[in-house]
Protein backbone atom coordinates (compact mmCIF):
# COMPACT_ATOMS: atom_id res chain seq x y z
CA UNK A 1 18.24 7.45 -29.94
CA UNK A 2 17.11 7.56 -26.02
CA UNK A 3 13.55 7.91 -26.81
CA UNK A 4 13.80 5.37 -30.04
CA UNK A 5 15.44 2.93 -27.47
CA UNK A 6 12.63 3.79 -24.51
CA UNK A 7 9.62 3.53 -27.44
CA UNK A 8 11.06 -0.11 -28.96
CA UNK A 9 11.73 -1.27 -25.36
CA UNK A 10 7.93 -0.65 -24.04
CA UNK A 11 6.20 -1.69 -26.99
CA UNK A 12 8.36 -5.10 -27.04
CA UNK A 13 7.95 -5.39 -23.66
CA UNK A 14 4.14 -5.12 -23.98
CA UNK A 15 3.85 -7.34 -26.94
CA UNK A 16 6.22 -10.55 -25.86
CA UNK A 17 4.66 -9.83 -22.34
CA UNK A 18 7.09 -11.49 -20.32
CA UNK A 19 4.80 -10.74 -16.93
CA UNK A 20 1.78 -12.67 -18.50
CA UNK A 21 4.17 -15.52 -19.95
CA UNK A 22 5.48 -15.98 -16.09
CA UNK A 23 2.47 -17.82 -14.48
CA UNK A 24 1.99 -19.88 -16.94
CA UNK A 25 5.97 -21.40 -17.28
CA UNK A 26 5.34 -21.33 -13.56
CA UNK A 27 2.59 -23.50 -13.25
CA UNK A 28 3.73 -25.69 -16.86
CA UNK A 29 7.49 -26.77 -14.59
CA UNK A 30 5.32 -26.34 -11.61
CA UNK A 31 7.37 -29.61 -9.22
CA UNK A 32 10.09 -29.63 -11.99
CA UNK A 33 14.26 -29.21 -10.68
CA UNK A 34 15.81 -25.49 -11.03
CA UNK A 35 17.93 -26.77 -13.28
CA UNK A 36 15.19 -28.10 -15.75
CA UNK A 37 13.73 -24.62 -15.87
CA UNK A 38 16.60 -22.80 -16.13
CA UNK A 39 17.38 -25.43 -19.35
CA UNK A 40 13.88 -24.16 -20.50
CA UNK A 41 14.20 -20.16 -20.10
CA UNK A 42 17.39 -20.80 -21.52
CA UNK A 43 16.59 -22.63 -24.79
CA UNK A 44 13.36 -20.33 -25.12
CA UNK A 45 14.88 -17.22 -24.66
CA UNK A 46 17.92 -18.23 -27.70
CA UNK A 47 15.30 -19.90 -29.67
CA UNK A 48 13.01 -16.79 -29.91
CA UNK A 49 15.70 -14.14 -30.59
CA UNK A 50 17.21 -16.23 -32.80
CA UNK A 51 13.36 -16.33 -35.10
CA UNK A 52 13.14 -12.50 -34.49
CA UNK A 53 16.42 -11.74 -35.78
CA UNK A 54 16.12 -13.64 -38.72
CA UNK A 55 12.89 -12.04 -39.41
CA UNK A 56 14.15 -8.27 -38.49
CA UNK A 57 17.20 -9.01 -41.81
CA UNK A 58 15.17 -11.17 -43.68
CA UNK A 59 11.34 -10.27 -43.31
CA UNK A 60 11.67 -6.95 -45.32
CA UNK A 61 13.60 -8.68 -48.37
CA UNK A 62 10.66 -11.62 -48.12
CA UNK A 63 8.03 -8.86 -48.53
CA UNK A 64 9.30 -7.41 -51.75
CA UNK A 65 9.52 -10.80 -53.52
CA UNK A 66 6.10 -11.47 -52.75
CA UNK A 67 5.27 -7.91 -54.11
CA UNK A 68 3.99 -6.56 -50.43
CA UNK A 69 3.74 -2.69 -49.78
CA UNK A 70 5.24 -1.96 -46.17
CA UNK A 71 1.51 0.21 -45.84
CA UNK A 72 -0.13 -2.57 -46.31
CA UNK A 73 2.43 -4.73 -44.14
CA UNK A 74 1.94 -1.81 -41.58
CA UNK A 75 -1.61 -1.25 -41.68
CA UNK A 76 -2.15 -5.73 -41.44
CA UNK A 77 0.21 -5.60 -38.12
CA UNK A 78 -1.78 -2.98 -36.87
CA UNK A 79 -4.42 -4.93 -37.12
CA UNK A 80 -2.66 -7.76 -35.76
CA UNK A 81 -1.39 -5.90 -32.77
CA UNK A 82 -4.98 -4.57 -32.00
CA UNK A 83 -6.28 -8.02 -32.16
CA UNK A 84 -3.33 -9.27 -29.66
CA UNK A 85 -4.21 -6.25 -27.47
CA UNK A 86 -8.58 -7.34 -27.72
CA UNK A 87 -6.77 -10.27 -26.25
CA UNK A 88 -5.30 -8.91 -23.53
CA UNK A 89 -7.57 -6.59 -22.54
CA UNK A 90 -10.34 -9.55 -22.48
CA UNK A 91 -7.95 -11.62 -20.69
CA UNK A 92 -8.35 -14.50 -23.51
CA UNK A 93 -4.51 -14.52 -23.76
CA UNK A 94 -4.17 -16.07 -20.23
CA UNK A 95 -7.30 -18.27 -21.01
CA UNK A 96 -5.53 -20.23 -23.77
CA UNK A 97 -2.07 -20.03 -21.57
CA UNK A 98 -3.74 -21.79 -18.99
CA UNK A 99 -5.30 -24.37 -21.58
CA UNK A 100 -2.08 -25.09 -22.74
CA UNK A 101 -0.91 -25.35 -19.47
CA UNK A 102 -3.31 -28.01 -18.78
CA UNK A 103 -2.59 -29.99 -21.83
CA UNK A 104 1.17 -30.25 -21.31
CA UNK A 105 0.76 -30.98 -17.57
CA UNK A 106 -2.28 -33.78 -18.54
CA UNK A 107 0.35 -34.98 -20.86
CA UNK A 108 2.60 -34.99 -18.07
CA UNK A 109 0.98 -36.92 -16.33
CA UNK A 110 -1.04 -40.06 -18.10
CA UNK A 111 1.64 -42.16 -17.60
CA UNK A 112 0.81 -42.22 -13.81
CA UNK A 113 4.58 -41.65 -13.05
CA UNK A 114 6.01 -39.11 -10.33
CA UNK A 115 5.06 -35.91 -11.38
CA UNK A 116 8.08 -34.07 -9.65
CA UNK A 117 10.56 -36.17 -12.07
CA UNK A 118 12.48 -33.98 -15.20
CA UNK A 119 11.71 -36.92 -17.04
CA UNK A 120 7.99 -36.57 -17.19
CA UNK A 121 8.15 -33.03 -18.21
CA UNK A 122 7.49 -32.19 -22.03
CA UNK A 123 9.89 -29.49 -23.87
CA UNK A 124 8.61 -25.92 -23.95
CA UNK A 125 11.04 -24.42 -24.71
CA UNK A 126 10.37 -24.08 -28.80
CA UNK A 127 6.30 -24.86 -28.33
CA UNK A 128 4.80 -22.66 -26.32
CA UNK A 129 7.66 -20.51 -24.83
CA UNK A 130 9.42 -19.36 -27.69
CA UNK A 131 6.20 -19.69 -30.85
CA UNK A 132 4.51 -18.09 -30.32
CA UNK A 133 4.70 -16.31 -26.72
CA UNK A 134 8.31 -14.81 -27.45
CA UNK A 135 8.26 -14.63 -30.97
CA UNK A 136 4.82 -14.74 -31.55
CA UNK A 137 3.22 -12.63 -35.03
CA UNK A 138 2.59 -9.38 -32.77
CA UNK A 139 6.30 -9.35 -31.94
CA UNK A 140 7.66 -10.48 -35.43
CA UNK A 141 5.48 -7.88 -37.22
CA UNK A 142 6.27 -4.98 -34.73
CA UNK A 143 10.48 -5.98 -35.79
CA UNK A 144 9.79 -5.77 -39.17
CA UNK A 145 7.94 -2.44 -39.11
CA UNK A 146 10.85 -1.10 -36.92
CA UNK A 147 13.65 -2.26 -39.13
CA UNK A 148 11.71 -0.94 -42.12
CA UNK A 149 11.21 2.35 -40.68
CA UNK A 150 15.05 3.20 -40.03
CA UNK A 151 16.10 1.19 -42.75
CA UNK A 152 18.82 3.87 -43.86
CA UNK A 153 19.98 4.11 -40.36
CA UNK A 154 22.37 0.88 -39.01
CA UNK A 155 22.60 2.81 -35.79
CA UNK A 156 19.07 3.27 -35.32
CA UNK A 157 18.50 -0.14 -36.15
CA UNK A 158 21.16 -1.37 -34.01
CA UNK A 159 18.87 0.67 -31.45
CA UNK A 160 15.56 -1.66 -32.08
CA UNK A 161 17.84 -4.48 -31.60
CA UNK A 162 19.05 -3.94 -28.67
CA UNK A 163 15.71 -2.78 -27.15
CA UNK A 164 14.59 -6.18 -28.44
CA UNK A 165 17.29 -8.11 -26.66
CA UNK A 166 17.18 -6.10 -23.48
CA UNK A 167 13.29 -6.94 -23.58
CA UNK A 168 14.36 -11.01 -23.82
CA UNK A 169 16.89 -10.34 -20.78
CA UNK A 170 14.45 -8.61 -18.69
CA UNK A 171 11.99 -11.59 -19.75
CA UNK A 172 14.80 -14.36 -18.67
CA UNK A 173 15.02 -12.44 -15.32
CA UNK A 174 11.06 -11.93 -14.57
CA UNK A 175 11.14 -16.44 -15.55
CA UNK A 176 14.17 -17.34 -12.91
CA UNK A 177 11.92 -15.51 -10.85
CA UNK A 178 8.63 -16.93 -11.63
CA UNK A 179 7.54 -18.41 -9.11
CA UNK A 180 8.22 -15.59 -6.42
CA UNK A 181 6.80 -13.12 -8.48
CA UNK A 182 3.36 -15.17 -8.61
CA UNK A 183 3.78 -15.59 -4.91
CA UNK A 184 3.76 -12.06 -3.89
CA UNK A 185 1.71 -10.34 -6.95
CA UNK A 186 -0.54 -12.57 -6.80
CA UNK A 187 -2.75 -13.78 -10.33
CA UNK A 188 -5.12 -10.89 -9.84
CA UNK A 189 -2.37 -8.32 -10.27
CA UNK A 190 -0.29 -10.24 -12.90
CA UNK A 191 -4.04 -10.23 -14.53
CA UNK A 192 -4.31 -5.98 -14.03
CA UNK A 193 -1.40 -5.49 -15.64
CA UNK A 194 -1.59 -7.62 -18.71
CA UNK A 195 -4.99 -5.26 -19.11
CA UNK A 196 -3.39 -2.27 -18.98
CA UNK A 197 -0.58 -3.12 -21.39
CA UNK A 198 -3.47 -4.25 -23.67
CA UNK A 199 -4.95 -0.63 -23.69
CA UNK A 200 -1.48 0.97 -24.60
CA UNK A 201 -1.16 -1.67 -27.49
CA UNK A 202 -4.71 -0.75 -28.35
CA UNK A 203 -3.40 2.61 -28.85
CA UNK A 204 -0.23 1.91 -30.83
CA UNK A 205 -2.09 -0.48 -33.01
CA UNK A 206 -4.46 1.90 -34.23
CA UNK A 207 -2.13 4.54 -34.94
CA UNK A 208 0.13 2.39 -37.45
CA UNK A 209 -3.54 1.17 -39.14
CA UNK A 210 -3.88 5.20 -39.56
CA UNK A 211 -0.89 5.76 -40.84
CA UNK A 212 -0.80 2.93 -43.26
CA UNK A 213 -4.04 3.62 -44.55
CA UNK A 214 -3.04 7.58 -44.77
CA UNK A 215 -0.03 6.92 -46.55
CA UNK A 216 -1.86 4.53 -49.21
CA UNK A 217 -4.46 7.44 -49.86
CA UNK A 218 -1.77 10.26 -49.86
C-alpha cells in the first residue's frame, strides 16, 4: 500500500505539475487581492477533483459501452502521457501557459481600467486552472488506468485516491505560495524541474505503451 501510495503520488504529482502551473497563476492574478486568488485556488482545486473523480467511477464503465479494451485505453494514455512529457521536456508546456497568460491579462486589460482591481480579472478557476492544467487528459487517463488496475481492490483504490487528493493539497499549498516560490526559485529553476519530471514521465509512458501492446499480442 506504501509504495502504491508513493508510486500514484509522484506520477500525479508529475502529471498535474503543480510547480509548472505556479508561475503562470502567479503572473495571470499578478496585482489581483489575496483574497481573489485564494477564491481562484479554491474553486480550481474543487473543480478539478471533482472532474477526476467522476472520471476515476465513471471512466471505466464509459469505456465498455463504447466497446474499448483497457490495452488499448492503456497503450493510447501512454501515448498521451509521452506526448505531455515531449512537452515538458521541450518546455512547450510553459510556452502555451505563458500565451494564455497573455491573453487573459490582454483581456484584462482593453478596457483601459485599473489593472490592480478584482473586477478586471477574468475567472480561471474552471479555464485554464482546473481544464486542463489540473484535470487535464494526462491526469484523467493516468486515474482511469489506476482504478482499472486495482479494480477488485476498494482499499487499493481508496489508495490512488488519496494519493490524488494529497497531490491537489500539496498543489493548493505550492499556489498560496506562488508568488514566493517564483521569487526565490527563480523561472530558470521552476523551468529545470518541469524537465526533469518530463524525463520520468517519458519513462512511465513508455512502459504502459509496452505493456499494452504486450498484453494485446500475448
Amino acid at each position: 500500500m506504501y509504495e502504491l501510495f508513493i508510486s500514484s503520488f509522484v506520477t500525479f504529482f508529475v502529471v498535474i505539475d503543480p510547480l509548472g502551473i505556479a508561475p503562470i497563476f502567479a503572473v495571470m492574478t499578478e496585482g489581483a487581492s489575496a483574497s481573489f486568488k485564494r477564491s481562484m485556488i479554491i474553486k480550481s482545486v474543487i473543480t478539478g477533483s471533482i472532474i477526476l473523480l467522476l472520471f476515476a467511477f465513471v471512466g471505466n464503465a464509459l469505456l465498455s459501452a463504447l466497446g474499448i479494451s483497457l490495452l488499448a485505453f492503456k497503450t493510447a494514455g501512454g501515448v498521451l502521457l509521452f506526448l505531455i512529457a515531449l512537452d515538458m521536456v521541450f518546455e512547450k508546456r510553459t510556452e502555451r501557459r505563458e500565451k494564455a497568460s497573455a491573453e487573459f491579462s490582454h483581456e484584462a486589460s482593453d478596457d483601459g481600467t485599473v489593472v490592480n482591481s478584482d473586477d478586471e480579472y477574468d475567472d480561471i478557476s474552471v479555464f485554464p486552472m482546473a481544464i486542463p492544467f489540473m484535470a487535464g487528459p494526462g491526469s484523467i487517463a493516468y486515474i482511469m488506468l489506476l482504478m482499472s488496475n486495482h479494480s477488485e481492490n476498494l482499499q487499493e483504490q481508496g489508495v490512488v485516491i488519496g494519493s490524488m487528493l494529497s497531490v491537489l493539497l500539496l498543489t493548493v499549498m505550492i499556489l498560496l505560495a506562488a508568488t514566493k516560490i517564483i521569487a526565490m526559485m527563480g523561472q530558470t529553476v521552476a523551468n529545470a524541474i518541469t524537465r526533469i519530471l518530463g524525463v520520468l514521465l517519458a519513462a512511465l509512458a513508455t512502459q504502459y505503451m509496452f505493456d499494452g501492446i504486450k498484453g494485446a499480442f500475448l
